[in-house]
C-alpha atoms as a PDB file:
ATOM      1  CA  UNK A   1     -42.253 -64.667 -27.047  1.00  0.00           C
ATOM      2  CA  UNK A   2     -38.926 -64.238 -25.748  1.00  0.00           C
ATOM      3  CA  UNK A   3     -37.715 -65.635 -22.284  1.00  0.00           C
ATOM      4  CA  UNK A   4     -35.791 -64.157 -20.947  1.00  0.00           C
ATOM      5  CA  UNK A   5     -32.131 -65.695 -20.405  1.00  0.00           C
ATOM      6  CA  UNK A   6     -31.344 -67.132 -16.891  1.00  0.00           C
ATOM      7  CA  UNK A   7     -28.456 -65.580 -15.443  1.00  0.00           C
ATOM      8  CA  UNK A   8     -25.735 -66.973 -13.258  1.00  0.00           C
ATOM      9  CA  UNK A   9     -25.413 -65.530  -9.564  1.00  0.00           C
ATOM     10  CA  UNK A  10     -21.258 -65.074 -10.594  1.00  0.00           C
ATOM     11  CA  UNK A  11     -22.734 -63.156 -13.483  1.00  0.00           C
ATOM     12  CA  UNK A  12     -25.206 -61.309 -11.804  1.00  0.00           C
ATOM     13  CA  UNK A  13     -22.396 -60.209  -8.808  1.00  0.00           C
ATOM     14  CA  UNK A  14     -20.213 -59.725 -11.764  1.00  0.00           C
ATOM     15  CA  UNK A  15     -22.759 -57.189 -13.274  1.00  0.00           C
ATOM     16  CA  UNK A  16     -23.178 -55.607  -9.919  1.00  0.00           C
ATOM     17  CA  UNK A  17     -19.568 -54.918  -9.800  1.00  0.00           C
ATOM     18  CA  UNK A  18     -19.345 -52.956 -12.596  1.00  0.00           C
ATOM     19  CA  UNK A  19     -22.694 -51.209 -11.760  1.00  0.00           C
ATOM     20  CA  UNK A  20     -20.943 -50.115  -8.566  1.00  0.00           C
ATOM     21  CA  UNK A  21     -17.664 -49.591 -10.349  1.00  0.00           C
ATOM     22  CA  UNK A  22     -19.179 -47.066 -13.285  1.00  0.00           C
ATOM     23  CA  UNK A  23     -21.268 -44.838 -10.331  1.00  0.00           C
ATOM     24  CA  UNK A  24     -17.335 -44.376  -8.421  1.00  0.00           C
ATOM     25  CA  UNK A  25     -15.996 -43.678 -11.520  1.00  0.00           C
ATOM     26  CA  UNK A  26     -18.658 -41.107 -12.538  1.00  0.00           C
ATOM     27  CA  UNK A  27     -18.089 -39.678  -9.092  1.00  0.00           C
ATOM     28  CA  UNK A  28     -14.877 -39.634  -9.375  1.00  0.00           C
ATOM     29  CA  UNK A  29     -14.392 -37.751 -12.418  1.00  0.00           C
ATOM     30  CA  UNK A  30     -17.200 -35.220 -11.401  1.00  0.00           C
ATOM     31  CA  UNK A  31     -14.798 -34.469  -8.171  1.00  0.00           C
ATOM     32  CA  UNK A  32     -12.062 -34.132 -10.748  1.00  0.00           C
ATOM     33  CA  UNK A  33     -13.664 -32.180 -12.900  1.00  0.00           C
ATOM     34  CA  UNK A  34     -14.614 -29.671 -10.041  1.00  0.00           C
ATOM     35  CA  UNK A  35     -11.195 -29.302  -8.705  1.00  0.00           C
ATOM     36  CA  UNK A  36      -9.612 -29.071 -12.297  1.00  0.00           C
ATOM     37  CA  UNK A  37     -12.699 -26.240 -13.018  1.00  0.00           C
ATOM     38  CA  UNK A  38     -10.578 -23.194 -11.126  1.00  0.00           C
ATOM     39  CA  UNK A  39     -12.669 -20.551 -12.162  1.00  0.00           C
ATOM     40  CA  UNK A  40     -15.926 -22.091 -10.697  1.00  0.00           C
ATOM     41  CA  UNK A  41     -14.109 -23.017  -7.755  1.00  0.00           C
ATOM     42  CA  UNK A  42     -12.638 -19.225  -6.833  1.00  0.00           C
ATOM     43  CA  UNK A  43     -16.353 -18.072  -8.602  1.00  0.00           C
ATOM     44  CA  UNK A  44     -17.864 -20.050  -5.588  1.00  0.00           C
ATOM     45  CA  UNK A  45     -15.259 -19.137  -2.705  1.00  0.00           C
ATOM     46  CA  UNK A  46     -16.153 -15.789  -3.531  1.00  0.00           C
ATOM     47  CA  UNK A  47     -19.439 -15.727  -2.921  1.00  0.00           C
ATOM     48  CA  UNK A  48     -19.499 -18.202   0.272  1.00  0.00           C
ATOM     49  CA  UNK A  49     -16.586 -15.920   2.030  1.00  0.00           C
ATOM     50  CA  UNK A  50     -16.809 -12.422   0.497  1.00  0.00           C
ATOM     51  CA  UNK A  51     -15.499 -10.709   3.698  1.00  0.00           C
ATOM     52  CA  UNK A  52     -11.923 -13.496   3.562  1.00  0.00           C
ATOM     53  CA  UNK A  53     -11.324 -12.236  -0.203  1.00  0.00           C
ATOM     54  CA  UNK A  54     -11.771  -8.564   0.568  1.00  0.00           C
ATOM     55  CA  UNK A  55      -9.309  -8.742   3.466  1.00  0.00           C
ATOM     56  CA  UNK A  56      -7.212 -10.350   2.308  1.00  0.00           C
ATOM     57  CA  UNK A  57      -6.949  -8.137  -1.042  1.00  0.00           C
ATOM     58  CA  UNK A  58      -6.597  -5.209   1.149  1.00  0.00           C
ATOM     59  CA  UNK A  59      -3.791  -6.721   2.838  1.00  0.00           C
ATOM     60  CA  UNK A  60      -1.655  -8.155  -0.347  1.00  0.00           C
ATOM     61  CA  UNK A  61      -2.283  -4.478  -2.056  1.00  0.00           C
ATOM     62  CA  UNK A  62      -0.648  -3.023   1.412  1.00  0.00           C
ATOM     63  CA  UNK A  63       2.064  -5.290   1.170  1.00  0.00           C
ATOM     64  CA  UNK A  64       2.382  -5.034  -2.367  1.00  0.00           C
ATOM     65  CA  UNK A  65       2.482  -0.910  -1.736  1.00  0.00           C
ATOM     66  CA  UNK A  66       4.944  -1.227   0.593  1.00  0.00           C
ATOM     67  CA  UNK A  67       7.357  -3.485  -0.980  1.00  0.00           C
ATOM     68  CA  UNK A  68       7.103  -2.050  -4.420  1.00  0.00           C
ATOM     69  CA  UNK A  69       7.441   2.080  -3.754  1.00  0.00           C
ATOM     70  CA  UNK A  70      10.787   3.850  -4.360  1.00  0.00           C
ATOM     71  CA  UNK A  71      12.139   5.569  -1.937  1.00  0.00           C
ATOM     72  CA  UNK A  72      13.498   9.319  -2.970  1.00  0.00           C
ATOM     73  CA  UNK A  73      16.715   9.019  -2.594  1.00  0.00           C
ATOM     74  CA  UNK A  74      18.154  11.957   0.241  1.00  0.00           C
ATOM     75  CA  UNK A  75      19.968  14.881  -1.801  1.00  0.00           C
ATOM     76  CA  UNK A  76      23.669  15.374  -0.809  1.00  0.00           C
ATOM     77  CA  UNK A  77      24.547  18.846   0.498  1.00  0.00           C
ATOM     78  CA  UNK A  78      26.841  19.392  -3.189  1.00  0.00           C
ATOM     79  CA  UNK A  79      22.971  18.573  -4.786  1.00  0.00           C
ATOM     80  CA  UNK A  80      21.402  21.041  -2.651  1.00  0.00           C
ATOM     81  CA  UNK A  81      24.199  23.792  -3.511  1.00  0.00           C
ATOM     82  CA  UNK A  82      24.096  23.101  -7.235  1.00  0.00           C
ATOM     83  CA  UNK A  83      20.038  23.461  -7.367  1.00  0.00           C
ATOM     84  CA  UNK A  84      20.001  26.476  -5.199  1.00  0.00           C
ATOM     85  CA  UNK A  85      22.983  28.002  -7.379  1.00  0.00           C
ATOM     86  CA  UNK A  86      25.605  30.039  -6.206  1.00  0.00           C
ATOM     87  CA  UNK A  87      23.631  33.413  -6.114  1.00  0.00           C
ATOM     88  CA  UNK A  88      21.256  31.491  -3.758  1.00  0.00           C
ATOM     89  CA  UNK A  89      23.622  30.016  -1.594  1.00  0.00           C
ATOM     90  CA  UNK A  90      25.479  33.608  -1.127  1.00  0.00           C
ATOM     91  CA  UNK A  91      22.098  35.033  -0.823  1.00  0.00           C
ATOM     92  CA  UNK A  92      21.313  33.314   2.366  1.00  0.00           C
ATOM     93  CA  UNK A  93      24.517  33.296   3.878  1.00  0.00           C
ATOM     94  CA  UNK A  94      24.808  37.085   3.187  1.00  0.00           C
ATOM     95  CA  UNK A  95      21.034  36.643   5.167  1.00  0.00           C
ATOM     96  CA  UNK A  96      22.413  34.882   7.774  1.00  0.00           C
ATOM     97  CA  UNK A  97      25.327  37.475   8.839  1.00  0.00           C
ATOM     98  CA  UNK A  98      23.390  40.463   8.323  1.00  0.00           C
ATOM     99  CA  UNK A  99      20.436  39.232  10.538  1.00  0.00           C
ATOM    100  CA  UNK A 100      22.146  40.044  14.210  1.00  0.00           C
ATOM    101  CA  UNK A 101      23.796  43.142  12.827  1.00  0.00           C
ATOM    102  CA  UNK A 102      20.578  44.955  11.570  1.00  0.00           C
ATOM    103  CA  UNK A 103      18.528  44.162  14.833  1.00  0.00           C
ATOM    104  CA  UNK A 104      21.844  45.893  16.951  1.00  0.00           C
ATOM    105  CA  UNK A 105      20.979  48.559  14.486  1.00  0.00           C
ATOM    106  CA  UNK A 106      17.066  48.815  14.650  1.00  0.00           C
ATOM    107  CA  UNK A 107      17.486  47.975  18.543  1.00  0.00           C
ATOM    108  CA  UNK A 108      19.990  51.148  19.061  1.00  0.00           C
ATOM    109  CA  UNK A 109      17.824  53.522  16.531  1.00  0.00           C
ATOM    110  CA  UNK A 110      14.353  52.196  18.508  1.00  0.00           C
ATOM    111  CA  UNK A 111      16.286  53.127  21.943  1.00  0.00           C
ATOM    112  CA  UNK A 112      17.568  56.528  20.753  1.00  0.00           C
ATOM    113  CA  UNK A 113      14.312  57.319  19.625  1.00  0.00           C
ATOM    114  CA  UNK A 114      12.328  56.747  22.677  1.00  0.00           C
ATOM    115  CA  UNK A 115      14.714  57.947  25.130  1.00  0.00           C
ATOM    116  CA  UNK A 116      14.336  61.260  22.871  1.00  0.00           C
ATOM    117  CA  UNK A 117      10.902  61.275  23.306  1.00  0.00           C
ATOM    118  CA  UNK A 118      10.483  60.010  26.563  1.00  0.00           C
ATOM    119  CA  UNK A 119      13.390  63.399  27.353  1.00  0.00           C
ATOM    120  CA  UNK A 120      11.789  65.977  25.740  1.00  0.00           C
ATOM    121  CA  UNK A 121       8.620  65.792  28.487  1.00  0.00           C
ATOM    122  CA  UNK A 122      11.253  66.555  31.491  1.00  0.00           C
ATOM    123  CA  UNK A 123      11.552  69.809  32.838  1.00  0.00           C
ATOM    124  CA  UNK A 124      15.218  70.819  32.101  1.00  0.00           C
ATOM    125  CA  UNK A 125      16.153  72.589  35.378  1.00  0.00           C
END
C-alpha cells in the first residue's frame, strides 16, 4: 500500500494559498469577462429597465430630430417675383388697383338701381 506522504504545516498553508489565490483569480476573470461581454451586459439592462431604454430612445430621437432637420431657407421678395413671373406679379397689382374702383362702380349702379325702384312706387304729384 501506499502512505500517504506527511506534509509540512508551511506546505499545507502554502497549498492553501494558492487554493485561495486560483478561486480570486477565477472570480476575477469571470467579473472581467462580464464587463468585457457588452452585448450581454446591454442584453440584460434591457430587460431589467425596459421603461429607462425606451425613454430615453424617445428622447435622443427628439434631440436627434431637432438638431439634424434643415430649415427652408425664407425666399427673398426678387425669389418670390421671379416664381410668380412678371404676368403674375402685374396680374395682382392690376387686382389690387382695380378692387376699390369696381366696388365705387357696383356701389353707384346698386344705388341707382334701387332708388329707381324704390321712385317708381311714389305718386308723382
Amino acid at each position: 500500500m501506499v502512505q500517504k506522504p506527511v506534509i509540512s504545516p508551511e506546505i499545507e498553508a502554502l497549498l492553501k494559498r494558492s487554493e485561495t489565490a486560483r478561486r480570486r483569480l477565477a472570480y476575477d476573470l469571470a467579473v472581467l469577462k462580464h464587463r468585457v461581454d457588452v452585448p450581454a451586459r446591454v442584453k440584460e439592462s434591457l430587460q431589467t429597465h425596459p421603461t429607462g431604454w425606451l425613454g430615453g430612445s424617445l428622447v435622443t430621437g427628439l434631440i436627434a430630430s431637432l438638431a439634424l432637420r434643415r430649415r427652408k431657407p425664407k425666399k427673398t421678395t426678387e425669389e418670390k417675383v421671379r416664381k410668380a413671373g412678371l404676368a403674375g406679379l402685374l396680374l395682382t397689382a392690376g387686382g389690387a388697383l382695380a378692387r376699390p374702383v369696381v366696388k365705387s362702380l357696383v356701389t353707384g349702379y346698386l344705388q341707382r338701381t334701387l332708388a329707381g325702384r324704390l321712385g317708381q312706387g311714389r305718386d308723382p304729384h
